[in-house]
Protein backbone atom coordinates (compact mmCIF):
# COMPACT_ATOMS: atom_id res chain seq x y z
CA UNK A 1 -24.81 9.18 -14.37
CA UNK A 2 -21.32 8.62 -14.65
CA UNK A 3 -21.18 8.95 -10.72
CA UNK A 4 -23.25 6.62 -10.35
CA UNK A 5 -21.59 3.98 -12.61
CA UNK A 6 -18.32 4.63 -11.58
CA UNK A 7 -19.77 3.56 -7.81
CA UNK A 8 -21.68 1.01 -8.44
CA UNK A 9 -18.33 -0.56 -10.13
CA UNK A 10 -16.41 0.54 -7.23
CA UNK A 11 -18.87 -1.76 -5.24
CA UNK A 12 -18.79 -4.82 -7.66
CA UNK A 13 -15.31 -4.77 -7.02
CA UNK A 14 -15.64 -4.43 -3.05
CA UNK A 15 -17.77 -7.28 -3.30
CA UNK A 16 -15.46 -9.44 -5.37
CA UNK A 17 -13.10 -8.68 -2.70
CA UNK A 18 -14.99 -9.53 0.24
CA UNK A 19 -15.30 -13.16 -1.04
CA UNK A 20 -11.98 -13.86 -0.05
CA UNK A 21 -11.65 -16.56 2.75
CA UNK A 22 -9.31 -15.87 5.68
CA UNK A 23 -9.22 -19.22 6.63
CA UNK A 24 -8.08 -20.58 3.20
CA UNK A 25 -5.71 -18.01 3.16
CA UNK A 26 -3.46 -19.06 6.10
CA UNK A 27 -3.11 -22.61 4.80
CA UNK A 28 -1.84 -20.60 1.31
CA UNK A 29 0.63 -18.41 3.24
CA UNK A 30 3.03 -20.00 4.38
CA UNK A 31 5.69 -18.83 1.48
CA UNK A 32 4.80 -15.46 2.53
CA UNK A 33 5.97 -15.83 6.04
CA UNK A 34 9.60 -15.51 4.77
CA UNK A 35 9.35 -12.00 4.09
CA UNK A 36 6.38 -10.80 5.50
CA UNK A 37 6.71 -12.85 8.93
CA UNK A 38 4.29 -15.16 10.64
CA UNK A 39 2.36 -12.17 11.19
CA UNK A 40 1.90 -10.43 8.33
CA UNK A 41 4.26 -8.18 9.84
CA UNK A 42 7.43 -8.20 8.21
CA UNK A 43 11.05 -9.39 9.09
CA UNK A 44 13.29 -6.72 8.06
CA UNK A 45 12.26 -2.93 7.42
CA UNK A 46 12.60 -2.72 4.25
CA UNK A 47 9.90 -5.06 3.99
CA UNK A 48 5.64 -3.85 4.28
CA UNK A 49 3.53 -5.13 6.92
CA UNK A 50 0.53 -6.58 5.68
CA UNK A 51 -1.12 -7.30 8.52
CA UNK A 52 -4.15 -5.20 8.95
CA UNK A 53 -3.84 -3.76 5.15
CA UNK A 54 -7.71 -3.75 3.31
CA UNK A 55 -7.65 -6.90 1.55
CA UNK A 56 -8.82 -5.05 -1.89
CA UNK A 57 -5.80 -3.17 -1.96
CA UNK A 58 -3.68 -6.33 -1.07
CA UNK A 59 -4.95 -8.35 -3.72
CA UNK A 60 -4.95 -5.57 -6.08
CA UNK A 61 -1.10 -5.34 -5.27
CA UNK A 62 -0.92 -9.23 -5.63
CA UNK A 63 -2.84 -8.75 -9.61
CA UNK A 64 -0.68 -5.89 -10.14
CA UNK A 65 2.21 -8.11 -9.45
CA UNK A 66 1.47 -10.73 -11.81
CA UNK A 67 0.00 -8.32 -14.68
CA UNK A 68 3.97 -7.36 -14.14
CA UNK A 69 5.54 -10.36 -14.32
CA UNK A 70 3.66 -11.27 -17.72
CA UNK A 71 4.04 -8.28 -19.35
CA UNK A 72 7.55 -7.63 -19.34
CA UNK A 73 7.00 -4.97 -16.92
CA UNK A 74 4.92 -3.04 -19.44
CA UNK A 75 1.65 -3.04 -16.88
CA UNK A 76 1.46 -3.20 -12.98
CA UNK A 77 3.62 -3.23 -10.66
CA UNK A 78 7.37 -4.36 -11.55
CA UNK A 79 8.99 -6.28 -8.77
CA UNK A 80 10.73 -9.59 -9.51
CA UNK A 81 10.28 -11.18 -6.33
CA UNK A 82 6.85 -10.80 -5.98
CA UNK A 83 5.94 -11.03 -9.62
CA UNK A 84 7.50 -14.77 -9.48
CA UNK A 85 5.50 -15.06 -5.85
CA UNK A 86 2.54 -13.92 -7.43
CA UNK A 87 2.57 -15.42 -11.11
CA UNK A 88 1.35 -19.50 -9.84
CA UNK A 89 -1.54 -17.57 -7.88
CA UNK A 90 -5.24 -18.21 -8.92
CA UNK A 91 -7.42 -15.34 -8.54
CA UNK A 92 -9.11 -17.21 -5.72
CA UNK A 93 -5.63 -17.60 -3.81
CA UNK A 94 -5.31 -13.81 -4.15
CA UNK A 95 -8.69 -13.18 -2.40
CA UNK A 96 -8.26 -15.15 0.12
CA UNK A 97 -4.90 -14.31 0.70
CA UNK A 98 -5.79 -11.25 1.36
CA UNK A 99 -8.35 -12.06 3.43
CA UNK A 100 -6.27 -13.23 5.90
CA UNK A 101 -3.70 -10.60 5.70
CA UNK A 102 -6.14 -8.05 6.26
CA UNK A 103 -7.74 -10.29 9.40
CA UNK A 104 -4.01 -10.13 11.22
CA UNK A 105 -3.43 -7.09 13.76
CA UNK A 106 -0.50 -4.35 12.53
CA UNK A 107 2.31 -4.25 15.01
CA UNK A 108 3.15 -0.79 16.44
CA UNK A 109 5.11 1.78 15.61
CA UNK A 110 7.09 4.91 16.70
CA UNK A 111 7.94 8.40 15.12
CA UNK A 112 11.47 9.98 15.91
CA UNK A 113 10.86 13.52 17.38
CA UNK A 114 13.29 15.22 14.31
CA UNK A 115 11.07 13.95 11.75
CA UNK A 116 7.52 14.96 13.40
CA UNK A 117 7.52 19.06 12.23
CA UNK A 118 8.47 18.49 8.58
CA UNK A 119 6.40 15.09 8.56
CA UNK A 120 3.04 16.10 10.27
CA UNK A 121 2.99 19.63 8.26
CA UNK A 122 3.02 17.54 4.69
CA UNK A 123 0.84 14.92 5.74
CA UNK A 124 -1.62 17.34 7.34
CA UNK A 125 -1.72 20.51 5.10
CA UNK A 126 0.55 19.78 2.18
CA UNK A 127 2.44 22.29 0.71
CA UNK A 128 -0.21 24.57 -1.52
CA UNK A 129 3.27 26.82 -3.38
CA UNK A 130 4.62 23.64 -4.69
CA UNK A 131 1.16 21.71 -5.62
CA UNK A 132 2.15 19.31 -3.15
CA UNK A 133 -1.46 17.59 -1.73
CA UNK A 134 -1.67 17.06 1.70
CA UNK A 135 -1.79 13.08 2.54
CA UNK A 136 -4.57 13.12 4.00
CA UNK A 137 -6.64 14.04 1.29
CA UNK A 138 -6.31 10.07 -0.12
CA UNK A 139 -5.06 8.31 3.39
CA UNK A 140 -7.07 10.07 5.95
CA UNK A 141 -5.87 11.86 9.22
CA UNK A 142 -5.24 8.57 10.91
CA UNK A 143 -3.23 7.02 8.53
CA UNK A 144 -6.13 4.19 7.71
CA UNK A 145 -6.83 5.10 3.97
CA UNK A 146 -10.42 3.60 2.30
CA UNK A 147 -11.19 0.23 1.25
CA UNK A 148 -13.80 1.81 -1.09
CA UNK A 149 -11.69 4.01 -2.75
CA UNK A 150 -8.35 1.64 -3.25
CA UNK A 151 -6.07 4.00 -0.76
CA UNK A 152 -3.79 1.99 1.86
CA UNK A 153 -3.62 1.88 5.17
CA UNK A 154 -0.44 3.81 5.87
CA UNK A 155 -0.31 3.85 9.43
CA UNK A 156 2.00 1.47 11.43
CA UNK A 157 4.10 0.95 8.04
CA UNK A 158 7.48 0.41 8.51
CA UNK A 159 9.49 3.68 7.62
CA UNK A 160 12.06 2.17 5.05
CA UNK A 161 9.70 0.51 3.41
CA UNK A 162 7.54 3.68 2.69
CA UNK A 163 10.45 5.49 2.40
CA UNK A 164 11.41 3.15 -0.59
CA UNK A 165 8.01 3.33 -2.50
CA UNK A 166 8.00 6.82 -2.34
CA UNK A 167 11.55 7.36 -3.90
CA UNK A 168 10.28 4.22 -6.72
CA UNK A 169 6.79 6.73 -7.57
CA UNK A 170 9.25 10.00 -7.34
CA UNK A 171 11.71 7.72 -10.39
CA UNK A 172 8.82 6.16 -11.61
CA UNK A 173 10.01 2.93 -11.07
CA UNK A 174 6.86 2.16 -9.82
CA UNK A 175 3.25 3.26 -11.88
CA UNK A 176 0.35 1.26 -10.68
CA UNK A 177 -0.87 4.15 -8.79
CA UNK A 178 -4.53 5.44 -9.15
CA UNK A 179 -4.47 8.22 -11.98
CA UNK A 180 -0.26 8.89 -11.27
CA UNK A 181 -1.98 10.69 -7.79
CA UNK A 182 1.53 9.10 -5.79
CA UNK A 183 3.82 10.25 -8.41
CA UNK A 184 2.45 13.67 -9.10
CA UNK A 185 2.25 14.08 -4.90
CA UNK A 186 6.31 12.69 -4.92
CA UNK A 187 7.75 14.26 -8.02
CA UNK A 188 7.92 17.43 -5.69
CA UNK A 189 9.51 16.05 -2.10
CA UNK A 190 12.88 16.07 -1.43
CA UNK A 191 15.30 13.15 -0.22
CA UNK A 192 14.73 14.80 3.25
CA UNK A 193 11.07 15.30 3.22
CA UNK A 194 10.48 12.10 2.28
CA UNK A 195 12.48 10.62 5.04
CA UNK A 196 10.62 12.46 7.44
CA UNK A 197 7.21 11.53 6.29
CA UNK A 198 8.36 7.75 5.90
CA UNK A 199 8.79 8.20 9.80
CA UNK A 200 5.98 10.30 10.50
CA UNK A 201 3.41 7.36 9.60
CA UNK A 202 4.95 5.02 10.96
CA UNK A 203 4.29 6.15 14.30
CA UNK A 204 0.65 8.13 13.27
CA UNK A 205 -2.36 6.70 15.37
């Protein structure tokens, strides 16, 4: 019973999402563009691309930011720039917001060779000695995560950028993850294994 309630939320919430309208959205993004790029796409690296992300988890991020920004930090996710983006938004600007975000196609990628063995061995199988869960237990073996569920699309992403978040859940600088799954799963990687798995998604298909 408790399944079932927890998926019937699950899709309550999907639905919530869906109401978003694209079209409303890119007349409300044009602040974004500075950062994220006409495209959704990002300008600089260090930067995400949220073109082509599932607009759940981008307005979760965006309600996450602002649950931030007016708690001191205490809840969500803590990030001053886009706490102060996200703090004049409506719940309707969210949705559609992400709407059109998740309309826009992700630009492509590459993955350097050096990082492919170390990346595509922890992505695919983990590493069982250390507890370390493989990543595509959550993101899938493309890289395109589930809407359903709340995990990202990870494929495409620009390396520094990943690279970044997972060094913020391995400090726990950042904690809005789903039941501490990202911070349990980067507690355990090294400076160099995360490096190489930043890389290796950014080029997975």
């Amino acid at each position: 019973m408790k399944k079932l309630a927890l998926i019937l939320t699950l899709l309550a919430s999907c639905s919530a999402w869906a109401q978003g309208d694209a079209e409303a959205g890119k007349a409300k993004a044009a602040t974004c563009a500075a950062c994220h790029g006409a495209d959704g796409n990002g300008i600089m690296a260090q930067y995400p691309k949220i073109a082509g992300q599932h607009a759940g988890y981008l307005e979760k991020q965006l309600k996450d930011f602002k649950l931030a920004m007016g708690t001191g930090g205490a809840q969500g996710r803590n990030d001053p720039v886009m706490g102060g983006m996200a703090m004049p938004l409506t719940e309707q600007d969210m949705a559609d917001l992400a709407a059109y975000y998740a309309s826009l196609p992700i630009s492509d990628n590459t993955t350097p060779e050096s990082s492919i063995e170390i990346g595509q061995t922890l992505y695919r199988f983990g590493d069982a000695e250390r507890g370390v869960t493989a990543c595509t237990a959550c993101h899938g073996p493309r890289g395109n995560g589930t809407s359903l569920s709340g995990f990202p699309k990870i494929s495409g992403q620009n390396a520094e950028y990943v690279k970044l978040q997972l060094e913020k859940f391995r400090d726990g600088q950042r904690v809005n993850d789903m039941n501490a799954m990202m911070r349990a799963v980067a507690a355990k990687l090294t400076d160099d294994e995360i490096t190489a798995l930043s890389q290796y998604v950014g080029g997975l298909h």
